[in-house]
PDB file of N, CA and C in Angstrom:
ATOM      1  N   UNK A   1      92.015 111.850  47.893  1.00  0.00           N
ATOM      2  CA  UNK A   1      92.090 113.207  48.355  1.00  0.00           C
ATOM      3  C   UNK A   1      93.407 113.802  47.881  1.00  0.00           C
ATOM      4  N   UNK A   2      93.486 114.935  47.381  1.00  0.00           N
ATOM      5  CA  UNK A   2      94.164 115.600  47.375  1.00  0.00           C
ATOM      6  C   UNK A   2      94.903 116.811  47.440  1.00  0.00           C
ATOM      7  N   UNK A   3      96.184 117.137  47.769  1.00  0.00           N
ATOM      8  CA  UNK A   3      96.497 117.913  49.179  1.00  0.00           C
ATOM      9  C   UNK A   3      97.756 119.067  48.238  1.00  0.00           C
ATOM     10  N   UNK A   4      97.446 120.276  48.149  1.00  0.00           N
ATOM     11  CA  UNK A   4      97.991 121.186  47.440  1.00  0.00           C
ATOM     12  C   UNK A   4      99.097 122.346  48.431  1.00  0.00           C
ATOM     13  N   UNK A   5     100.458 122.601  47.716  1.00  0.00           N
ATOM     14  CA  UNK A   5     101.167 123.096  49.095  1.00  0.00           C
ATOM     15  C   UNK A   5     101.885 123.694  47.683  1.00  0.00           C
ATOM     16  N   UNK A   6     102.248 124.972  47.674  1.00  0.00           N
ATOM     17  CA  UNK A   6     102.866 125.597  46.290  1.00  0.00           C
ATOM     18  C   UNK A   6     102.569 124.968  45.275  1.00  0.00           C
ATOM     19  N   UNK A   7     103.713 124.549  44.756  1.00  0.00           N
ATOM     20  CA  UNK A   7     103.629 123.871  43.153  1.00  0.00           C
ATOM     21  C   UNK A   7     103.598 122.450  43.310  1.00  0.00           C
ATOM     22  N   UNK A   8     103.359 121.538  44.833  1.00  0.00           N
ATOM     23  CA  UNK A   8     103.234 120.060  44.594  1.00  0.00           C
ATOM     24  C   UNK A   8     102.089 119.895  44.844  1.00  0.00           C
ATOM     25  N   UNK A   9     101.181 118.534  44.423  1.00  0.00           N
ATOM     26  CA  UNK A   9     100.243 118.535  44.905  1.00  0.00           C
ATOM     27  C   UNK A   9     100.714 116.887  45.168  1.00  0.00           C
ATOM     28  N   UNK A  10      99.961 116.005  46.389  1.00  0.00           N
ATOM     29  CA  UNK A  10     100.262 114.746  46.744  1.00  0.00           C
ATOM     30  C   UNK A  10      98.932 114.360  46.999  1.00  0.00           C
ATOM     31  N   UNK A  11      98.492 112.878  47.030  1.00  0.00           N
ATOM     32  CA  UNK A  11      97.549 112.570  46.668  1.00  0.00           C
ATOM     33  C   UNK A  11      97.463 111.256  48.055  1.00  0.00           C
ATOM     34  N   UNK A  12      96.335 111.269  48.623  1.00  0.00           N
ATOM     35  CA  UNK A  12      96.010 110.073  49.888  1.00  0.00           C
ATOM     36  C   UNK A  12      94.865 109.621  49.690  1.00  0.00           C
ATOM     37  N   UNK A  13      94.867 108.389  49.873  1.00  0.00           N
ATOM     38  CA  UNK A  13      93.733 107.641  50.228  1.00  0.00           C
ATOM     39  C   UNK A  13      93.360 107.562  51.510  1.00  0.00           C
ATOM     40  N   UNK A  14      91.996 107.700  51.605  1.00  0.00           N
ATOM     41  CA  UNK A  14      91.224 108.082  53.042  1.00  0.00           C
ATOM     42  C   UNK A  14      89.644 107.732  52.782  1.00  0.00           C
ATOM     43  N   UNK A  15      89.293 107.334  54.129  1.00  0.00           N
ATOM     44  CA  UNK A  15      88.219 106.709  54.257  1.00  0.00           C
ATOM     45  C   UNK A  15      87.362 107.318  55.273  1.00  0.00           C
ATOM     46  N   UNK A  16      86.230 106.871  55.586  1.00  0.00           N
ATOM     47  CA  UNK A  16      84.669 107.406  56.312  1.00  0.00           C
ATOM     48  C   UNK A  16      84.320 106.458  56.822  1.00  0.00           C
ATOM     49  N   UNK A  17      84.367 105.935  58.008  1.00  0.00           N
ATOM     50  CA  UNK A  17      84.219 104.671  58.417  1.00  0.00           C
ATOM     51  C   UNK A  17      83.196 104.990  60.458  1.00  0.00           C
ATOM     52  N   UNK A  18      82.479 104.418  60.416  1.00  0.00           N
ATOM     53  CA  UNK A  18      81.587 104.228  61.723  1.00  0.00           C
ATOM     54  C   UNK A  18      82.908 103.432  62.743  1.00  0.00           C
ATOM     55  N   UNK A  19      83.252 103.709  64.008  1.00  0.00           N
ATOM     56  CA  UNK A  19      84.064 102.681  65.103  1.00  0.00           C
ATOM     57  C   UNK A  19      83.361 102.999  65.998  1.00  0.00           C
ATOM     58  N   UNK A  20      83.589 101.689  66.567  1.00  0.00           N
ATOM     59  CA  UNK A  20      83.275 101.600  67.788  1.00  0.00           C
ATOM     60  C   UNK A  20      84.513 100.982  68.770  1.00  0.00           C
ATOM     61  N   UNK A  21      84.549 102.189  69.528  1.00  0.00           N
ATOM     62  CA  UNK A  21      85.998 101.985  70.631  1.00  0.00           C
ATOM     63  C   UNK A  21      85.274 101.549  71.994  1.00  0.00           C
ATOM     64  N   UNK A  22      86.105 100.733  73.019  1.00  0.00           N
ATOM     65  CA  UNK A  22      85.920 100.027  74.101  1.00  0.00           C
ATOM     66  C   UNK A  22      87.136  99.609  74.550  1.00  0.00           C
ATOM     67  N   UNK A  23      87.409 100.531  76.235  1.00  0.00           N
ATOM     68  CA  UNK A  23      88.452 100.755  76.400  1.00  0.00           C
ATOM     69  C   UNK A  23      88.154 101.404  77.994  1.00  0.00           C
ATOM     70  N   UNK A  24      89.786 101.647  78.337  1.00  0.00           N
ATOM     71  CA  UNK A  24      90.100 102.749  79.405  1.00  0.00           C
ATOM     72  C   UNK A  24      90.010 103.707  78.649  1.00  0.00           C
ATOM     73  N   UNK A  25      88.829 104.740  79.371  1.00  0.00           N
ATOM     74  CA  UNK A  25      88.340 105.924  78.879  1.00  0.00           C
ATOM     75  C   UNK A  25      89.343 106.542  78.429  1.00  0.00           C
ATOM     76  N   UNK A  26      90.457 106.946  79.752  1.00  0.00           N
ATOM     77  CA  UNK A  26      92.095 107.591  79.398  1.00  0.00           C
ATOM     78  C   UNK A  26      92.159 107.643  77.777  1.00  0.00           C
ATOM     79  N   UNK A  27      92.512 106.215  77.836  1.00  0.00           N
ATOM     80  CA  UNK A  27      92.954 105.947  76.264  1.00  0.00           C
ATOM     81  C   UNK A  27      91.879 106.392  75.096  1.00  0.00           C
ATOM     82  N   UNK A  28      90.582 106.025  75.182  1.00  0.00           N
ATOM     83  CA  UNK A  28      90.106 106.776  74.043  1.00  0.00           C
ATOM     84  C   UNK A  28      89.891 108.099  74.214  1.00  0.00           C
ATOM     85  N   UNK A  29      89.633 109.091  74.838  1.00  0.00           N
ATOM     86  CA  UNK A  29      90.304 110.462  74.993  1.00  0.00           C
ATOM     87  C   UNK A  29      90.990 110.848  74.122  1.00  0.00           C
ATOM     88  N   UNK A  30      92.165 110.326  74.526  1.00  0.00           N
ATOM     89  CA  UNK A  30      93.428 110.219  74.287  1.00  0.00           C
ATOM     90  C   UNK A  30      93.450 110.091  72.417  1.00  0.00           C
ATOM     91  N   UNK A  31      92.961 108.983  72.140  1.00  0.00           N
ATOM     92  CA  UNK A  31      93.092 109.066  70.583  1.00  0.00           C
ATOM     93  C   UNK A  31      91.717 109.769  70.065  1.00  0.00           C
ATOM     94  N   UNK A  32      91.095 110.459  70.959  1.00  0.00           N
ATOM     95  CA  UNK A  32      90.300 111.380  70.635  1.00  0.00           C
ATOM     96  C   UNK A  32      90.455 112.620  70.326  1.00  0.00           C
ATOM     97  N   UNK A  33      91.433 113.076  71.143  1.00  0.00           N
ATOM     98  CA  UNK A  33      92.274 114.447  70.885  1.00  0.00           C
ATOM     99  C   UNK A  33      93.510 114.124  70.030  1.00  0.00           C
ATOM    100  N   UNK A  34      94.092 113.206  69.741  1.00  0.00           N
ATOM    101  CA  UNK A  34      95.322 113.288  68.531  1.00  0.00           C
ATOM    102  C   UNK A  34      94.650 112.486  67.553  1.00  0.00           C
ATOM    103  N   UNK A  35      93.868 112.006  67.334  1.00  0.00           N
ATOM    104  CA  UNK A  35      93.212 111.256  65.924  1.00  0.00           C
ATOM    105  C   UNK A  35      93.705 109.925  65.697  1.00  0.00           C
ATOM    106  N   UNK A  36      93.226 109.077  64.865  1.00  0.00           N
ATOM    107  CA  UNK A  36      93.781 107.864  64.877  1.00  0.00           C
ATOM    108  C   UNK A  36      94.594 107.365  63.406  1.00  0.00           C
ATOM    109  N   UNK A  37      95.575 106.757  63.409  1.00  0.00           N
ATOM    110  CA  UNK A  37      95.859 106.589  62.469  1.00  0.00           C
ATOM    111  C   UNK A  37      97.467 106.844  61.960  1.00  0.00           C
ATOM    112  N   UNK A  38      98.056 106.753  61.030  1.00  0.00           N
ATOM    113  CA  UNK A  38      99.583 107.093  60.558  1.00  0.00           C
ATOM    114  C   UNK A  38      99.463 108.832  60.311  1.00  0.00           C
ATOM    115  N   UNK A  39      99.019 108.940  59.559  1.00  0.00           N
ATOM    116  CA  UNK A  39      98.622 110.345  59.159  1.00  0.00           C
ATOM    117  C   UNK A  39      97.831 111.416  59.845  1.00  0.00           C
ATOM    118  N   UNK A  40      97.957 111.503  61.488  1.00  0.00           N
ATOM    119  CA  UNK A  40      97.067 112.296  62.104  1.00  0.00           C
ATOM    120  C   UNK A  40      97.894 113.683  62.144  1.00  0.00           C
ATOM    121  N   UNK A  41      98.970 113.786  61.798  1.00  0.00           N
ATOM    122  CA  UNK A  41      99.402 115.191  62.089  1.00  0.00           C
ATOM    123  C   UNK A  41      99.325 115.910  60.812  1.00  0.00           C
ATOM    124  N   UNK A  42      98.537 115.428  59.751  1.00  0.00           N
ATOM    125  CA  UNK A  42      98.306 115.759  58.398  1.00  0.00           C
ATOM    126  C   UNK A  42      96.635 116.324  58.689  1.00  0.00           C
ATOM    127  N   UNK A  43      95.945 116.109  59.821  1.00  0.00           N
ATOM    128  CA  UNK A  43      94.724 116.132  59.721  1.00  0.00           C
ATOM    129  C   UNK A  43      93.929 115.277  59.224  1.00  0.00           C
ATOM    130  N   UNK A  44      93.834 113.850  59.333  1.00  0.00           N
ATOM    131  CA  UNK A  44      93.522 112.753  58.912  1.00  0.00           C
ATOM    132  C   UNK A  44      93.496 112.000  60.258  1.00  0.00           C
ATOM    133  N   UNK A  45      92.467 111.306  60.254  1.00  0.00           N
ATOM    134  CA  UNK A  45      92.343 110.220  61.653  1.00  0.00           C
ATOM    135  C   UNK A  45      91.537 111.105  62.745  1.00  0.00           C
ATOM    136  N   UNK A  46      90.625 112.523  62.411  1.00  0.00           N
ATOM    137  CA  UNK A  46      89.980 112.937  63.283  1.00  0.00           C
ATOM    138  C   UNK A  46      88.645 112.595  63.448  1.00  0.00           C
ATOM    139  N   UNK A  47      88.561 112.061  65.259  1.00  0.00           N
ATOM    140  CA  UNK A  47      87.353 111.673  65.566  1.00  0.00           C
ATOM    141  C   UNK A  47      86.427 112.268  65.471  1.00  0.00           C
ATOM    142  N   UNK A  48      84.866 111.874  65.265  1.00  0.00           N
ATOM    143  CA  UNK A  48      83.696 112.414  65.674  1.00  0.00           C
ATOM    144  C   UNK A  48      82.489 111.731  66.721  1.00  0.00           C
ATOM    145  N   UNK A  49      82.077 112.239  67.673  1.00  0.00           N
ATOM    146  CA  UNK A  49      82.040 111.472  68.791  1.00  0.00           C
ATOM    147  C   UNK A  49      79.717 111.634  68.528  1.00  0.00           C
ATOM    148  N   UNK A  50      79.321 110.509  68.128  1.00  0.00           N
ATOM    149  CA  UNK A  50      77.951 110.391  67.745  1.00  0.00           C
ATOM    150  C   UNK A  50      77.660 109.642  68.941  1.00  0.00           C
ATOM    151  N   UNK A  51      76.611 110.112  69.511  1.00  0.00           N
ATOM    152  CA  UNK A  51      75.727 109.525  70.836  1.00  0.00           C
ATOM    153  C   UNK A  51      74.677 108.847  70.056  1.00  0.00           C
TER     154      UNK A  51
END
């Protein structure tokens, strides 16, 4: 992927992956609303919640 901001562009590897979390609800919430991962404040590591 890659990520364009003026004249740099930087480049991440990122993935599509099925989890399955099992837990205190709290906690997955929790990394439900901030995403999982190093890179969540980049917009990377956001959950999608499949019934």
């Amino acid at each position: 992927m890659s990520i364009n901001k003026g004249n740099a562009t930087t480049h991440h590897r990122a993935y599509m992956m099925d989890l399955i979390l099992e837990g205190d609800l709290d906690l997955i919430e929790f990394a439900y609303d901030i995403g999982i991962g190093e890179k969540n404040s980049m917009g990377f590591g956001m959950v999608k919640l499949l019934e």
